[in-house]
Protein backbone atom coordinates (compact mmCIF):
# COMPACT_ATOMS: atom_id res chain seq x y z
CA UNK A 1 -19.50 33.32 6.79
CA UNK A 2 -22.68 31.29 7.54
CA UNK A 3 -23.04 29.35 11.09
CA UNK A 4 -22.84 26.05 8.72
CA UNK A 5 -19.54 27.12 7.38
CA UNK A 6 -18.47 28.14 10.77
CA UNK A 7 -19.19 24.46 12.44
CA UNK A 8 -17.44 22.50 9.58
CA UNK A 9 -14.79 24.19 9.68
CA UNK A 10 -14.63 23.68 13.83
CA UNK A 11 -15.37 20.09 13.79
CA UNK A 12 -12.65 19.37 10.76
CA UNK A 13 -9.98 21.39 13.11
CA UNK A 14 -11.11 19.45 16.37
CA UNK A 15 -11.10 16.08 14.59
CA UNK A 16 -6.97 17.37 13.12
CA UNK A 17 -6.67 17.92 16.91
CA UNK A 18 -7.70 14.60 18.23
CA UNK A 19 -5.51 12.95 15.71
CA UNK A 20 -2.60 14.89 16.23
CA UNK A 21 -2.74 14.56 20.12
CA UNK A 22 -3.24 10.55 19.24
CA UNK A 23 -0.40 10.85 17.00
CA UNK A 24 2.00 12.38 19.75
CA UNK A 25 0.96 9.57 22.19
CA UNK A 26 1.15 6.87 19.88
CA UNK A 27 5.00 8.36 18.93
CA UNK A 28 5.80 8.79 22.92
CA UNK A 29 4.55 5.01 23.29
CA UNK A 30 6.88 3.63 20.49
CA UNK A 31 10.10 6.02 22.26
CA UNK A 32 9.18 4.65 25.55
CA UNK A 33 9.28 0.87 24.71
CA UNK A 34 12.40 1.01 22.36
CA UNK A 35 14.17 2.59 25.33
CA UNK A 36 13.37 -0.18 28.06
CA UNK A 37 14.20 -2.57 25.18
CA UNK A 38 17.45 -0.68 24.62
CA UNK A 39 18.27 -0.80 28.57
CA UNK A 40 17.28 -4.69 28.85
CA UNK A 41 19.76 -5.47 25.95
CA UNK A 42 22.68 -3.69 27.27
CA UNK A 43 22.46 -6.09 30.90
């Protein structure tokens, strides 16, 4: 493997990394706002 090889194929897994650990909060965000929406319908 060549040093070029070697940082592509870093960068493409920390740019998969950065989007997954977006991903996770963007999914936490959406569980956390239907569940106060959930609570203020019940009252």
């Amino acid at each position: 493997m060549t040093a070029g090889s070697f940082t592509s194929v870093f960068t493409l897994k920390l740019v998969i990394y950065a989007l997954l650990v977006r991903a996770v909060g963007v999914v936490a965000s959406i569980i956390g706002i239907m569940a106060v929406r959930a609570k203020m319908i019940r009252i």
